[in-house]
Protein backbone atom coordinates (compact mmCIF):
# COMPACT_ATOMS: atom_id res chain seq x y z
CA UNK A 1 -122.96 81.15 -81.36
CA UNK A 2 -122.14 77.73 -82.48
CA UNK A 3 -120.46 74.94 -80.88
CA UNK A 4 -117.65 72.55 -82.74
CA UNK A 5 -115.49 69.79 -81.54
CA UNK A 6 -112.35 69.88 -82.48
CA UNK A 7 -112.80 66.71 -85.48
CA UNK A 8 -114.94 69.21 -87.15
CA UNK A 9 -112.64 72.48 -86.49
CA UNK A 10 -109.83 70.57 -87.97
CA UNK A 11 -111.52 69.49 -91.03
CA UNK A 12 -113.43 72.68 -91.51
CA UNK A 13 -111.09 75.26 -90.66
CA UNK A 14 -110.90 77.27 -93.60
CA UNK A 15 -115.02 77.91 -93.24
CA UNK A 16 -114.92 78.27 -89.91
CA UNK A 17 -112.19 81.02 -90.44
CA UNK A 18 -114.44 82.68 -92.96
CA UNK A 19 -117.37 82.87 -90.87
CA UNK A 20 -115.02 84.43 -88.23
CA UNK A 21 -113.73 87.16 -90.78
CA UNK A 22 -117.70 87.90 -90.89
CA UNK A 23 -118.65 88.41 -87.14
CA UNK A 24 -119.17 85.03 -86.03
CA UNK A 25 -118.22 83.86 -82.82
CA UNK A 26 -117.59 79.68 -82.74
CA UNK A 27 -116.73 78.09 -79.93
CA UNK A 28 -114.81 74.95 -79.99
CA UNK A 29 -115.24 71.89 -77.51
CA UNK A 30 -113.63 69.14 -77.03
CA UNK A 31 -115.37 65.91 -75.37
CA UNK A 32 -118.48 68.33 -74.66
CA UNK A 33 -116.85 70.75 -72.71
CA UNK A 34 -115.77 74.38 -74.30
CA UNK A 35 -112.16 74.96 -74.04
CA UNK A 36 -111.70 77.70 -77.32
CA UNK A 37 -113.52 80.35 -78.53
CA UNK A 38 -112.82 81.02 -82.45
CA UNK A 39 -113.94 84.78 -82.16
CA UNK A 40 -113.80 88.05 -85.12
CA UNK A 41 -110.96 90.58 -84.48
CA UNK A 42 -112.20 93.79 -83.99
CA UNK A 43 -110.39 96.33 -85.58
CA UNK A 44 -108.67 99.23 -83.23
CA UNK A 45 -109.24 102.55 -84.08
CA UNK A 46 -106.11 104.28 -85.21
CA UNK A 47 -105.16 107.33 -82.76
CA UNK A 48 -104.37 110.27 -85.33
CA UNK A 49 -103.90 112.19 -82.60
CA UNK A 50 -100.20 111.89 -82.00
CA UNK A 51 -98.71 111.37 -86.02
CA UNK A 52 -95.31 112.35 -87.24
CA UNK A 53 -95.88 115.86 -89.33
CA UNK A 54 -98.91 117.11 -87.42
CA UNK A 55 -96.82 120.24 -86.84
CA UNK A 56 -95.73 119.96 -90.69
CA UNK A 57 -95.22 123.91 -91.79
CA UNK A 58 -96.13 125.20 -88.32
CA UNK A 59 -92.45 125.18 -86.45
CA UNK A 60 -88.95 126.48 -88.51
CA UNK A 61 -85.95 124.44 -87.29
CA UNK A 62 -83.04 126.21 -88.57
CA UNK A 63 -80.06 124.94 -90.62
CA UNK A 64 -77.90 124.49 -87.95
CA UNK A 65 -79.55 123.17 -85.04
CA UNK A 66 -77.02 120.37 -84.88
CA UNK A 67 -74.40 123.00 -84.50
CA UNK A 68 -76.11 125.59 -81.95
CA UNK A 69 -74.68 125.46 -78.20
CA UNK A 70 -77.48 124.52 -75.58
CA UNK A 71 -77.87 128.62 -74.67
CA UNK A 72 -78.75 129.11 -78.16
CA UNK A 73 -81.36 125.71 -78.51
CA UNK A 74 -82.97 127.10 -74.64
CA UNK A 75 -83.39 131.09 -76.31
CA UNK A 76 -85.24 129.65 -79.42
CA UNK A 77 -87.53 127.41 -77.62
CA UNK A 78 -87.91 129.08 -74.54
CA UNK A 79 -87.62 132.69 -75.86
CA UNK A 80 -84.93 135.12 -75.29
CA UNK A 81 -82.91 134.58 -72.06
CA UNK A 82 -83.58 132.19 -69.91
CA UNK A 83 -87.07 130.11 -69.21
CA UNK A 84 -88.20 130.59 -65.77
CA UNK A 85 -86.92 128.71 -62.57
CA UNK A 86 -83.42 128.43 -64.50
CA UNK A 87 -81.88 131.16 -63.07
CA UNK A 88 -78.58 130.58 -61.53
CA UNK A 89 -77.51 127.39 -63.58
């Protein structure tokens, strides 16, 4: 790990940058004394786990869900009748 002060960090930014993009980690003093730390950004792993259309093909909405009555939304996604611990509402 190198050490800068901030003179050179100004004038050589652009390097410094590109030695960044590359895994470098710079720090940057000024007067002597650390006080920045020019580091690489480390990419984060995307979570695929939880995408829009991962149930793409697997579930049929029909036509006129936006017109069913709540009875009729509970039956198809809890099954015919009511879904347990719902009786009596």
């Amino acid at each position: 790990m190198e050490t800068v002060n901030v003179h050179e960090a100004k004038t050589h930014l652009s390097r410094l940058l590109d030695r960044a993009a590359k895994g470098e980690t710079i720090t940057i003093a000024k007067a002597g004394k650390p006080i920045a730390k020019l580091v690489p950004i480390e990419e984060t792993p995307i979570d695929t786990s939880r995408r829009f259309g991962f149930m793409r093909g697997q579930i049929k909405i029909p036509d006129d869900f936006d017109t069913m009555g709540q009875a009729e939304i509970e039956a198809m996604i809890y099954g015919e009748g009511l879904h347990e611990g719902d009786e009596g509402q």
